[in-house]
PDB file of N, CA and C in Angstrom:
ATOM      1  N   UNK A   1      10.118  12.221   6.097  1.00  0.00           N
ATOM      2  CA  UNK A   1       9.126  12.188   5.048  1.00  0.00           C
ATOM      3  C   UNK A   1       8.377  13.517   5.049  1.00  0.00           C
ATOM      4  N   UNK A   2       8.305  13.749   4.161  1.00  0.00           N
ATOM      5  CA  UNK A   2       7.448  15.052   3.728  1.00  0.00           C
ATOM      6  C   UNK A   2       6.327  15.178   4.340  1.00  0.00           C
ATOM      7  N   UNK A   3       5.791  16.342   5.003  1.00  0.00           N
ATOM      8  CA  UNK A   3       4.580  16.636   5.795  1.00  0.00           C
ATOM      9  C   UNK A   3       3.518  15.465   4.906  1.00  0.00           C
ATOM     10  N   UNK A   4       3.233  16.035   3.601  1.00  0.00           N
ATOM     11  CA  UNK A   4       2.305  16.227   2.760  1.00  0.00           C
ATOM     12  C   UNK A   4       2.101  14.718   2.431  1.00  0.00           C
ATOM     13  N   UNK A   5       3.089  14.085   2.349  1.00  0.00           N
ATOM     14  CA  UNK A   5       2.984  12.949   2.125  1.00  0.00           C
ATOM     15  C   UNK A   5       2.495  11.943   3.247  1.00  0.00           C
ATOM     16  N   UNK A   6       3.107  12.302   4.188  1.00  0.00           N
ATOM     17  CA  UNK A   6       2.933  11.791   6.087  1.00  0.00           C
ATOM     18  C   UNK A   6       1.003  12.395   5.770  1.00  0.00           C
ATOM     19  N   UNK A   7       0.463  13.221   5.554  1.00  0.00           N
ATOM     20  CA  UNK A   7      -0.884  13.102   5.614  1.00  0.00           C
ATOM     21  C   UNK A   7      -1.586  12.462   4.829  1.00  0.00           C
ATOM     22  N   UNK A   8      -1.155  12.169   4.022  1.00  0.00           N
ATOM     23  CA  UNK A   8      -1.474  11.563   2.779  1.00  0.00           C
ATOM     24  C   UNK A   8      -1.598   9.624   3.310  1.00  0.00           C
ATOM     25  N   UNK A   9      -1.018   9.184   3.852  1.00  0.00           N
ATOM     26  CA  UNK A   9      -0.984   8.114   4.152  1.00  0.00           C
ATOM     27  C   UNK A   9      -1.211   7.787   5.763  1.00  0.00           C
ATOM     28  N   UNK A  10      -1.344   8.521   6.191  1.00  0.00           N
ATOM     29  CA  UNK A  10      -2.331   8.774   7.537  1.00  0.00           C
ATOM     30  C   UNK A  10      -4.019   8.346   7.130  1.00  0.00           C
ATOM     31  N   UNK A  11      -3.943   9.458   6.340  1.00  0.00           N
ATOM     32  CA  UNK A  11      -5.687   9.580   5.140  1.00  0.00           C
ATOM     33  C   UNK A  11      -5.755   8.092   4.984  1.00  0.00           C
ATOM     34  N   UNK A  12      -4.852   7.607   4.133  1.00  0.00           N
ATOM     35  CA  UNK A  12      -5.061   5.913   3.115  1.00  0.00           C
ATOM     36  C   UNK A  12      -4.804   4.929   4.390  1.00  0.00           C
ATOM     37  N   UNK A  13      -4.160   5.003   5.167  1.00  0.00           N
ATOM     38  CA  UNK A  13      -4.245   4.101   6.400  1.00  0.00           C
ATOM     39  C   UNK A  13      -5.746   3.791   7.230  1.00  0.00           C
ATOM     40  N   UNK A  14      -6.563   5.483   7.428  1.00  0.00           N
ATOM     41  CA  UNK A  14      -7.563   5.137   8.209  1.00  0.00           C
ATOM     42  C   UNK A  14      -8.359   4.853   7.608  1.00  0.00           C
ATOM     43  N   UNK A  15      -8.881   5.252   6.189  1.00  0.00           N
ATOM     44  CA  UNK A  15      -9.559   4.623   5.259  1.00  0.00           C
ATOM     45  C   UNK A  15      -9.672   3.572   4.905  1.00  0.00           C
ATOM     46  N   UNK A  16      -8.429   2.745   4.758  1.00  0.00           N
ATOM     47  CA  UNK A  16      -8.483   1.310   4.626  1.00  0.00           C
ATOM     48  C   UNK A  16      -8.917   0.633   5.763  1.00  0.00           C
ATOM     49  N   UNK A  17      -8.350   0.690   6.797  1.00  0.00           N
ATOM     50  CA  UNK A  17      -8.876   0.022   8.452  1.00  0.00           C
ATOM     51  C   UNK A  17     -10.444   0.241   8.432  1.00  0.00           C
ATOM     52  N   UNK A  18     -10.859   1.008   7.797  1.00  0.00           N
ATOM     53  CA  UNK A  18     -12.108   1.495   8.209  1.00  0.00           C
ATOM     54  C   UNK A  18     -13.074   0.738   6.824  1.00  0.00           C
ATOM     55  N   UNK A  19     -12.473   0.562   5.962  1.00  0.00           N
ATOM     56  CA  UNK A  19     -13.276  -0.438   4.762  1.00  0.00           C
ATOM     57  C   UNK A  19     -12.791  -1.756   5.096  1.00  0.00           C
ATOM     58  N   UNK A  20     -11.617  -2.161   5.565  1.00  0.00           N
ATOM     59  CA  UNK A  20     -11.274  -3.569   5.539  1.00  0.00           C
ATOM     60  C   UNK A  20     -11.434  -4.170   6.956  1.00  0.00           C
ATOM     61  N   UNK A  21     -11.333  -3.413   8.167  1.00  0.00           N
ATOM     62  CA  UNK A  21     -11.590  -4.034   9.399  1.00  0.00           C
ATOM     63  C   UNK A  21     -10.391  -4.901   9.725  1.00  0.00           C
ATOM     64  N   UNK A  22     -10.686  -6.057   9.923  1.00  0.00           N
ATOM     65  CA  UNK A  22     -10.346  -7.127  10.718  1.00  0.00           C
ATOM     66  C   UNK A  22      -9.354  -7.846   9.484  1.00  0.00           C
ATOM     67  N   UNK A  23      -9.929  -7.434   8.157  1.00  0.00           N
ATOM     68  CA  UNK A  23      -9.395  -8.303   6.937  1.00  0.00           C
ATOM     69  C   UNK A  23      -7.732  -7.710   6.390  1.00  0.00           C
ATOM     70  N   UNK A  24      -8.097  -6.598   7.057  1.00  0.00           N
ATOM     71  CA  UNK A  24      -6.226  -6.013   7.136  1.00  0.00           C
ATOM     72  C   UNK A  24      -5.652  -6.581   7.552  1.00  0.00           C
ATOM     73  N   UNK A  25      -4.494  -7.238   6.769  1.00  0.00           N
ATOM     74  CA  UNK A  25      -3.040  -7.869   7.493  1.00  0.00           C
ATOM     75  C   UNK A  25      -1.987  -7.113   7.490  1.00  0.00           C
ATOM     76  N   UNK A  26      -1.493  -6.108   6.486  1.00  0.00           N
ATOM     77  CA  UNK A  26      -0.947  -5.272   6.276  1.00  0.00           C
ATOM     78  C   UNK A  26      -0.998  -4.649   5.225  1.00  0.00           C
ATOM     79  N   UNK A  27      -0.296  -3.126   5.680  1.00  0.00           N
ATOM     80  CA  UNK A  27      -0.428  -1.873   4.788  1.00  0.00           C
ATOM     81  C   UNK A  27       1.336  -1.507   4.970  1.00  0.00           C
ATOM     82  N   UNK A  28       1.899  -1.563   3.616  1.00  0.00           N
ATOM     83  CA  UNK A  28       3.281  -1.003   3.672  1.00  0.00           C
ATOM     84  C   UNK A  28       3.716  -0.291   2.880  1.00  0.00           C
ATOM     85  N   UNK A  29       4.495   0.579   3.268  1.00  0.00           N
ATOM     86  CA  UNK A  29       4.948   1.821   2.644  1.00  0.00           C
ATOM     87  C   UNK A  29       6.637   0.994   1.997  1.00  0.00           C
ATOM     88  N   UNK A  30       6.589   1.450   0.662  1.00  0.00           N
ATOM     89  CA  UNK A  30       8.014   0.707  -0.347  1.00  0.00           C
ATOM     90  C   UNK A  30       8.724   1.257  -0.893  1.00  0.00           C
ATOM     91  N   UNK A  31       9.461   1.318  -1.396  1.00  0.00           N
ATOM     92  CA  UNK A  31      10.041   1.817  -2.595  1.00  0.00           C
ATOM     93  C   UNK A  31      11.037   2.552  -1.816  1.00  0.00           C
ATOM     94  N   UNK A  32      11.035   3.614  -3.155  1.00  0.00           N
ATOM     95  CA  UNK A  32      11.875   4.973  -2.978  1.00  0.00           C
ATOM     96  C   UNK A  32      11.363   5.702  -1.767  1.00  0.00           C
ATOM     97  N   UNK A  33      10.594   5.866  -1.055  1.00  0.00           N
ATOM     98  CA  UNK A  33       9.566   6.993  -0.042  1.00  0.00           C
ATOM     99  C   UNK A  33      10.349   6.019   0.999  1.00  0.00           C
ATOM    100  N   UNK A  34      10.652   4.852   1.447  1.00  0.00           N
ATOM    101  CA  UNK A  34      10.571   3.820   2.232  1.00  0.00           C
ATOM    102  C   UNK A  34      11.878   4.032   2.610  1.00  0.00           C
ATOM    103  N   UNK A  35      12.869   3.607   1.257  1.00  0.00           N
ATOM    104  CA  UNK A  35      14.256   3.814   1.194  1.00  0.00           C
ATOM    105  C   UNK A  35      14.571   5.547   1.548  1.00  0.00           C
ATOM    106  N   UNK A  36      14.317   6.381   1.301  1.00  0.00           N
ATOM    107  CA  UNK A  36      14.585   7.720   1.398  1.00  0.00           C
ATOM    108  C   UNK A  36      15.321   8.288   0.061  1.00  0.00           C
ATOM    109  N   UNK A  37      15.364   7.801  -0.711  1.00  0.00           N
ATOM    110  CA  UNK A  37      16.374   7.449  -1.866  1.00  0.00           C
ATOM    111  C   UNK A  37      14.600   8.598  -2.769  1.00  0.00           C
ATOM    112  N   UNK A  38      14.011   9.346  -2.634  1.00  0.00           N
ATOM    113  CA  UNK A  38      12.915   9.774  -3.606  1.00  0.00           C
ATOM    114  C   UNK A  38      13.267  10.876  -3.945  1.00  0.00           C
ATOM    115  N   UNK A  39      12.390  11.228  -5.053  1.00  0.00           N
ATOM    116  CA  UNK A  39      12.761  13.140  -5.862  1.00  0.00           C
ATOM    117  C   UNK A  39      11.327  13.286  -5.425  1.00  0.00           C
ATOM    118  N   UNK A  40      10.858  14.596  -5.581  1.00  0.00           N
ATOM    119  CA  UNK A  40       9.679  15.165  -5.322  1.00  0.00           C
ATOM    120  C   UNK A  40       8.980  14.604  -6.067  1.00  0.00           C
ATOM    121  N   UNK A  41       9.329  14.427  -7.201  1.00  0.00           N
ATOM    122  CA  UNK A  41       8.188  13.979  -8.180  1.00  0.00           C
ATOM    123  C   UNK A  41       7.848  12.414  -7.801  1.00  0.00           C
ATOM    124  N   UNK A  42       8.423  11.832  -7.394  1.00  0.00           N
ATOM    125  CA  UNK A  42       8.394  10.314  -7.012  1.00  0.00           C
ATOM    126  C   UNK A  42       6.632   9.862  -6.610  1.00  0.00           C
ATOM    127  N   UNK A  43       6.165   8.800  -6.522  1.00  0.00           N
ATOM    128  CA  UNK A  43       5.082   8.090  -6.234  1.00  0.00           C
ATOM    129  C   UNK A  43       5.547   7.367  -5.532  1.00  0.00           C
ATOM    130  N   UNK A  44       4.223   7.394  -4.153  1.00  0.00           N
ATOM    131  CA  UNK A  44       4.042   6.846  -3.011  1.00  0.00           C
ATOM    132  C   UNK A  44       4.089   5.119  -3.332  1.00  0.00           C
ATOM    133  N   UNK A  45       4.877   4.477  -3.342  1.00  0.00           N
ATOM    134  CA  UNK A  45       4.427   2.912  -3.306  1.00  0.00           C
ATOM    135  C   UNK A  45       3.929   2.427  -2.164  1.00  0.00           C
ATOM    136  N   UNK A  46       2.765   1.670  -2.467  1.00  0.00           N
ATOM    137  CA  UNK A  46       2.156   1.349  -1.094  1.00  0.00           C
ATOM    138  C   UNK A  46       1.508  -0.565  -1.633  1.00  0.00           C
ATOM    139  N   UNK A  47       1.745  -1.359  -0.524  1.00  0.00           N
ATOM    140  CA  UNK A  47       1.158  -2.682  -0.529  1.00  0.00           C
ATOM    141  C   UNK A  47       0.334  -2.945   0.527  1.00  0.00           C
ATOM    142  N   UNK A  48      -0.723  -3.391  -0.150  1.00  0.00           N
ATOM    143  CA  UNK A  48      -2.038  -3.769   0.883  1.00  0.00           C
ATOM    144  C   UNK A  48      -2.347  -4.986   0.817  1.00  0.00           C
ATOM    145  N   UNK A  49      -2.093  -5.827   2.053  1.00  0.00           N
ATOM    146  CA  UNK A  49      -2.224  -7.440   2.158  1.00  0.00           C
ATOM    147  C   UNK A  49      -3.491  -7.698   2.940  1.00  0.00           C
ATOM    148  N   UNK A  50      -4.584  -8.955   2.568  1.00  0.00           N
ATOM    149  CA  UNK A  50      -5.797  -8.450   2.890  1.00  0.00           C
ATOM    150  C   UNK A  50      -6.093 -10.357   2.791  1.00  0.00           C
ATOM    151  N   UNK A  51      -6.719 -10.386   4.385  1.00  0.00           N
ATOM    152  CA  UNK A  51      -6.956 -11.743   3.933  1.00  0.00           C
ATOM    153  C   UNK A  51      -8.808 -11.998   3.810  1.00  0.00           C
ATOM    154  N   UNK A  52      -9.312 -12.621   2.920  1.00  0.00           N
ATOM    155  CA  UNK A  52     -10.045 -13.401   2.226  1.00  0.00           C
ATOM    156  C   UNK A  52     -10.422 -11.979   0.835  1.00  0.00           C
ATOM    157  N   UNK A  53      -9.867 -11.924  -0.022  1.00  0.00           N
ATOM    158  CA  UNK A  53      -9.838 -10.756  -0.965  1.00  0.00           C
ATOM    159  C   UNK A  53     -10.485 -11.478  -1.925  1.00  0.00           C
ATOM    160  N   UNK A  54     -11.763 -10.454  -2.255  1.00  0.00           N
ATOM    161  CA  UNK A  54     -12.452 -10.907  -3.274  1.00  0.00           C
ATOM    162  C   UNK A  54     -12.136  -9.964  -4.216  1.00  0.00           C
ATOM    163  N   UNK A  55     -12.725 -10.089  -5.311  1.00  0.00           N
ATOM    164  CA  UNK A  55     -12.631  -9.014  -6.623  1.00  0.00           C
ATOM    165  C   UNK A  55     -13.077  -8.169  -6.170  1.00  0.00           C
ATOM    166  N   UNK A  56     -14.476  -8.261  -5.998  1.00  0.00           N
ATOM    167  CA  UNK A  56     -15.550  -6.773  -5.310  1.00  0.00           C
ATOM    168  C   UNK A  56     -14.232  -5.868  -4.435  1.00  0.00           C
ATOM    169  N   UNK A  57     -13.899  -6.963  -3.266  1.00  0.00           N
ATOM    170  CA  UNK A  57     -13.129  -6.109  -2.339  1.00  0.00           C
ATOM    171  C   UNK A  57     -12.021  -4.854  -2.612  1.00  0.00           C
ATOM    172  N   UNK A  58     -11.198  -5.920  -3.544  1.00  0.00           N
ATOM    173  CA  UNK A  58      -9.836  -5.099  -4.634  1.00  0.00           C
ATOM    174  C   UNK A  58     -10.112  -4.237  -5.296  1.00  0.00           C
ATOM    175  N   UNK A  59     -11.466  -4.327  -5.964  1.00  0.00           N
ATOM    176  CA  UNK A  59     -12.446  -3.035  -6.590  1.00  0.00           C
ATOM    177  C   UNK A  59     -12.286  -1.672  -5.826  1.00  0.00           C
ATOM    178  N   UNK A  60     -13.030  -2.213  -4.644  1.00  0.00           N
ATOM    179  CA  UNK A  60     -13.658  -0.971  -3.923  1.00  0.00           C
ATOM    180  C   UNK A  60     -12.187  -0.087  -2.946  1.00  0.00           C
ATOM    181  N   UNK A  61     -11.105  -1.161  -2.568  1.00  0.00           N
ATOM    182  CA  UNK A  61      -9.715  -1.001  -2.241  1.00  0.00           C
ATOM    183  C   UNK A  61      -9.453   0.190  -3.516  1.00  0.00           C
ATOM    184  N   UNK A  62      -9.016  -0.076  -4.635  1.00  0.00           N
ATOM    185  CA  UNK A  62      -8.784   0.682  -6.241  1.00  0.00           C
ATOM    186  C   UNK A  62      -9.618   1.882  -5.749  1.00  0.00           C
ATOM    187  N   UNK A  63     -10.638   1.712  -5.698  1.00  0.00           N
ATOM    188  CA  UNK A  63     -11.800   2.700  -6.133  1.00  0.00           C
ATOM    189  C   UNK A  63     -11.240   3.988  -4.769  1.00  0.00           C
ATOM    190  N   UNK A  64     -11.392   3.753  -3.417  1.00  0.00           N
ATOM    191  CA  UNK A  64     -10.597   4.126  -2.669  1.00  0.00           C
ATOM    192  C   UNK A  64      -9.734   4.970  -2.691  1.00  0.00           C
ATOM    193  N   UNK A  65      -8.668   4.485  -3.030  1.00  0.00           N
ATOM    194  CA  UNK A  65      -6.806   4.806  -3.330  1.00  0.00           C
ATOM    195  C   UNK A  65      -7.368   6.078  -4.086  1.00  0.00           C
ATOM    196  N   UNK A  66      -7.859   5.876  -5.266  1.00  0.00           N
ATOM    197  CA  UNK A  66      -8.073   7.264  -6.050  1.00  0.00           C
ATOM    198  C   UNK A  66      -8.627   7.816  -6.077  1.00  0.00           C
ATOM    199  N   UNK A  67      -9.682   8.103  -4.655  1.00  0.00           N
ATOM    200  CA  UNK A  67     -10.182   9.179  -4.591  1.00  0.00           C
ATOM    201  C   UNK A  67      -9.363   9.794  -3.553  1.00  0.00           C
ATOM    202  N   UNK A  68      -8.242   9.336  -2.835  1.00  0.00           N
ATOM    203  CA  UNK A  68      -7.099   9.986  -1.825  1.00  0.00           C
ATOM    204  C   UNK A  68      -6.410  10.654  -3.114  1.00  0.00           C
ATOM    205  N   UNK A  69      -6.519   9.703  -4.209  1.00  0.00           N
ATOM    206  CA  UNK A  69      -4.597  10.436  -5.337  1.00  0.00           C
ATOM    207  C   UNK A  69      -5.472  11.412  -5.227  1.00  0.00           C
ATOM    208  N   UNK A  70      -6.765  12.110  -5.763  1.00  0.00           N
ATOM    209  CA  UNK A  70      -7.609  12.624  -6.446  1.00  0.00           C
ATOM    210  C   UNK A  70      -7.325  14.230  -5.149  1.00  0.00           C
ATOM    211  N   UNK A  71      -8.139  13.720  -3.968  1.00  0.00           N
ATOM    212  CA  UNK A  71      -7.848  15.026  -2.843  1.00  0.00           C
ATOM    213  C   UNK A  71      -6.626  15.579  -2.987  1.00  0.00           C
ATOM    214  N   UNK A  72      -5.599  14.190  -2.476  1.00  0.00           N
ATOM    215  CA  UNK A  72      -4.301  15.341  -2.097  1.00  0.00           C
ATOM    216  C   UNK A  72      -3.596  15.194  -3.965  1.00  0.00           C
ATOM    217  N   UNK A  73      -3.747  15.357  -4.492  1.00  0.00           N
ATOM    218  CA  UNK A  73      -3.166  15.718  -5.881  1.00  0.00           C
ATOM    219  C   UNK A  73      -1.292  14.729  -5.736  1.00  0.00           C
ATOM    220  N   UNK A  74      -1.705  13.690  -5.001  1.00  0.00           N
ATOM    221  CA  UNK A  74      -0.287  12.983  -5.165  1.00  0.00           C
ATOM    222  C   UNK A  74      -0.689  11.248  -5.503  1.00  0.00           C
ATOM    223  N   UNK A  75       0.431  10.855  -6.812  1.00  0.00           N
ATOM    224  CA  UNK A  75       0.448   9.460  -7.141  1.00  0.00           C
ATOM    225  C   UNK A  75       0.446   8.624  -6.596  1.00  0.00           C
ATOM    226  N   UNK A  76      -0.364   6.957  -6.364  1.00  0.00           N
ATOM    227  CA  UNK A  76      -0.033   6.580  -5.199  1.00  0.00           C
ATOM    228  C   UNK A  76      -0.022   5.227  -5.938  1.00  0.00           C
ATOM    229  N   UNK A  77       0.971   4.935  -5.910  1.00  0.00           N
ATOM    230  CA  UNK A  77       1.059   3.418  -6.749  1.00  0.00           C
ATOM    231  C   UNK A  77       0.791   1.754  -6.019  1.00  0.00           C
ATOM    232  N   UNK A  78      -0.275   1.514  -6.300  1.00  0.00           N
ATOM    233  CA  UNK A  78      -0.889   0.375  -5.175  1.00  0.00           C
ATOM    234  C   UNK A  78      -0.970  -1.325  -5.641  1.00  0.00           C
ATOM    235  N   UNK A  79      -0.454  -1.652  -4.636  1.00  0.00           N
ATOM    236  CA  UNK A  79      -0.631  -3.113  -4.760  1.00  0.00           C
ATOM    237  C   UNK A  79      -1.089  -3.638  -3.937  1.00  0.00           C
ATOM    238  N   UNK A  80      -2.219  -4.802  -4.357  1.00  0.00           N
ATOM    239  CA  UNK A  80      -3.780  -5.358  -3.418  1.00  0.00           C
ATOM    240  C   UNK A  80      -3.223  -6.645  -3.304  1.00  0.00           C
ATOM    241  N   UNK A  81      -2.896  -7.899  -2.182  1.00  0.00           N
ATOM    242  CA  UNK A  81      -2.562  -8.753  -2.910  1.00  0.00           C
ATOM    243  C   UNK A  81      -3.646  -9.422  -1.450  1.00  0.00           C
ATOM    244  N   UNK A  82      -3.728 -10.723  -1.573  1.00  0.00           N
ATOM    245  CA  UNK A  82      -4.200 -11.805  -1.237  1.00  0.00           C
ATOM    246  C   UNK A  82      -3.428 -12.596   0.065  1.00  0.00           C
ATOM    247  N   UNK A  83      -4.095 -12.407   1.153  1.00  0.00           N
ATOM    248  CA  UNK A  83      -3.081 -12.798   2.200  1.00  0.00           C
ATOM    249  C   UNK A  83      -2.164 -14.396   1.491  1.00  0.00           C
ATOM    250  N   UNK A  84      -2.265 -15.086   0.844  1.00  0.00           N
ATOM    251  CA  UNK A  84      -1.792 -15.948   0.556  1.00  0.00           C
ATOM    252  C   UNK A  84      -1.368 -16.092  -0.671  1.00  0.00           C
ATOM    253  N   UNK A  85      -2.018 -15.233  -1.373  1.00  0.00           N
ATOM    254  CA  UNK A  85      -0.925 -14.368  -2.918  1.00  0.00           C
ATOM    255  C   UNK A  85       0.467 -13.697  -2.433  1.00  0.00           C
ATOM    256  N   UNK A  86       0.509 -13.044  -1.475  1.00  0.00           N
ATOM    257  CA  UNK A  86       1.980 -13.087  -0.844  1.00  0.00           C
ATOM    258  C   UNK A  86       2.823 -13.609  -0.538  1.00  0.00           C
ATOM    259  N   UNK A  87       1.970 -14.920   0.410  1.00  0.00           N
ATOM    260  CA  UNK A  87       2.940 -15.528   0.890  1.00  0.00           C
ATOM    261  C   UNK A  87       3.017 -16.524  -0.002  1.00  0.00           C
ATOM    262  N   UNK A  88       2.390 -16.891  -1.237  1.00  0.00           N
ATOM    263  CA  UNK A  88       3.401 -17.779  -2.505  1.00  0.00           C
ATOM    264  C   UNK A  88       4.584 -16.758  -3.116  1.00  0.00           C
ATOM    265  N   UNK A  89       4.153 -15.400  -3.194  1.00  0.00           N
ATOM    266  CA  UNK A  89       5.321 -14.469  -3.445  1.00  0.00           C
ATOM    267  C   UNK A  89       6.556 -14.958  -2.567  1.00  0.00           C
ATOM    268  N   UNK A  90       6.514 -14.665  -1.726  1.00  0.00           N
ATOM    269  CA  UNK A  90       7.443 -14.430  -0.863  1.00  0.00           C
ATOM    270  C   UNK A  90       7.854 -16.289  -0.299  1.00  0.00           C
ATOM    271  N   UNK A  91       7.378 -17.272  -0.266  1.00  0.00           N
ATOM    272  CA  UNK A  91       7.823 -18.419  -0.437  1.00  0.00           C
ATOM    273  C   UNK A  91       8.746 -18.956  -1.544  1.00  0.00           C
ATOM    274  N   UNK A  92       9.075 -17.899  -2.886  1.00  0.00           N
ATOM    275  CA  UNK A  92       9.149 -18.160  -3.725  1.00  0.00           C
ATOM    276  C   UNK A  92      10.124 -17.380  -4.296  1.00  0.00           C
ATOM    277  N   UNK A  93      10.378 -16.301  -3.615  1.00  0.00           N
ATOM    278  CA  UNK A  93      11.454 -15.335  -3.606  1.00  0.00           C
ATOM    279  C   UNK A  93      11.254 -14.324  -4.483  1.00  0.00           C
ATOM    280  N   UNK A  94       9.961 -14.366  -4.737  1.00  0.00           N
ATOM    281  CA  UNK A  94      10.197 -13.210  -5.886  1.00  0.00           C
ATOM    282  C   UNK A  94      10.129 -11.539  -5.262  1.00  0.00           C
ATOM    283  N   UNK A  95      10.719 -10.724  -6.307  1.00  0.00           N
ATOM    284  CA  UNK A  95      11.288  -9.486  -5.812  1.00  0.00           C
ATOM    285  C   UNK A  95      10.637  -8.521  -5.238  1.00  0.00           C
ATOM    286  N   UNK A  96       9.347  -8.185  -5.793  1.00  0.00           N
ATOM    287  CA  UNK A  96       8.199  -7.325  -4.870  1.00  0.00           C
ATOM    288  C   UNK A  96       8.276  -8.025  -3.707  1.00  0.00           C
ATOM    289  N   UNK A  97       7.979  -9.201  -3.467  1.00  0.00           N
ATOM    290  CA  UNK A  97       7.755  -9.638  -1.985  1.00  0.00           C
ATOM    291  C   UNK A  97       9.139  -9.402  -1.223  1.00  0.00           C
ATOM    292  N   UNK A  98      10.287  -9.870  -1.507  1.00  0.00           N
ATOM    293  CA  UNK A  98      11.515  -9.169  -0.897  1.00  0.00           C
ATOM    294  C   UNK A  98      11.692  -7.991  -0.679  1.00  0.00           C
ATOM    295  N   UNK A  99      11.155  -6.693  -1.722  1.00  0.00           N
ATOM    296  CA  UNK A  99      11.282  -5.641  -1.503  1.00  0.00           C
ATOM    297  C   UNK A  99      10.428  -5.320  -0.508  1.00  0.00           C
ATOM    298  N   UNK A 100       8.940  -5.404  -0.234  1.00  0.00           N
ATOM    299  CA  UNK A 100       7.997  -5.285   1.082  1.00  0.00           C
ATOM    300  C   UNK A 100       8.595  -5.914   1.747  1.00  0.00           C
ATOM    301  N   UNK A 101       9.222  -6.587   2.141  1.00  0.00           N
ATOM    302  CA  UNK A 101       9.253  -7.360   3.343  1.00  0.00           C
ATOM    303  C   UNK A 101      10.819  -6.714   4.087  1.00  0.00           C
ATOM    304  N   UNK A 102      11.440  -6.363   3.023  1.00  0.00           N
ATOM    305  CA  UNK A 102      12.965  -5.876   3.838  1.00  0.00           C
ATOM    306  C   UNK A 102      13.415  -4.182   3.621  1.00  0.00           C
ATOM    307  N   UNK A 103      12.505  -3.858   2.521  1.00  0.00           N
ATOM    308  CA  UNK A 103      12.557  -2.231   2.966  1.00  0.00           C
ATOM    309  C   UNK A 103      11.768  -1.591   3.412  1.00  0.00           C
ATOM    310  N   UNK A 104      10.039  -2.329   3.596  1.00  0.00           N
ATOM    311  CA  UNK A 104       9.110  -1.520   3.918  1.00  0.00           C
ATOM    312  C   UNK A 104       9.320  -1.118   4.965  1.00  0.00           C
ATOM    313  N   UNK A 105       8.468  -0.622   5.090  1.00  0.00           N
ATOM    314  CA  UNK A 105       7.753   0.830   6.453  1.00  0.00           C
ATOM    315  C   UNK A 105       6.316   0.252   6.444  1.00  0.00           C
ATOM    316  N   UNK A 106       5.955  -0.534   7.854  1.00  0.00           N
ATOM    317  CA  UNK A 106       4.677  -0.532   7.595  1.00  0.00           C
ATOM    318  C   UNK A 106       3.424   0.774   8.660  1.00  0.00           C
ATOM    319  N   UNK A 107       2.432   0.684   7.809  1.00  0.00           N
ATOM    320  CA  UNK A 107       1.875   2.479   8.227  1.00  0.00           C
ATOM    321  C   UNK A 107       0.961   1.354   9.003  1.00  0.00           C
TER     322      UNK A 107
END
């Protein structure tokens, strides 16, 4: 993985631990970046599983993320979900949750 990117999600890793604490269940790296399969131009996919997630929380998560796209000048395509918004995903087979769960990288 690209230096630039490897800091980039170093940055969004300690930031989140450091707003969410204890309420972090996981942070995973997806997609194309995950697979190795990316072009330069590609966006970071990233999933953030968070248990007792309020709106406020997902807010300030959002609010977050883009002030990292904002520093390092790279896309970061984010998904907030609900420790138990997942796991109906993923009880259920649907494809984001398959894709986190069998190609991620978790940071």
């Amino acid at each position: 993985m690209e230096d630039r990117i490897g800091k980039t999600l170093t940055l969004l890793k300690g930031r989140l631990q450091e707003l969410l604490r204890d309420s972090l269940v996981n942070l995973v790296l997806f997609g194309s970046r995950a697979r190795g399969d990316y072009e330069e131009s590609s966006d970071v996919d990233v999933a953030v599983i968070v248990r007792g997630l309020s709106r406020e929380l997902k807010d300030r998560i959002y609010r977050e993320v883009a002030a990292i796209e904002l520093e390092h000048a790279q896309p970061i395509s984010l998904l907030v979900f609900s420790e138990q918004e997942f796991n109906r995903l993923r009880e259920r087979e649907r494809r984001i949750a398959k894709d986190i769960l069998e190609e991620g990288v978790a940071l």
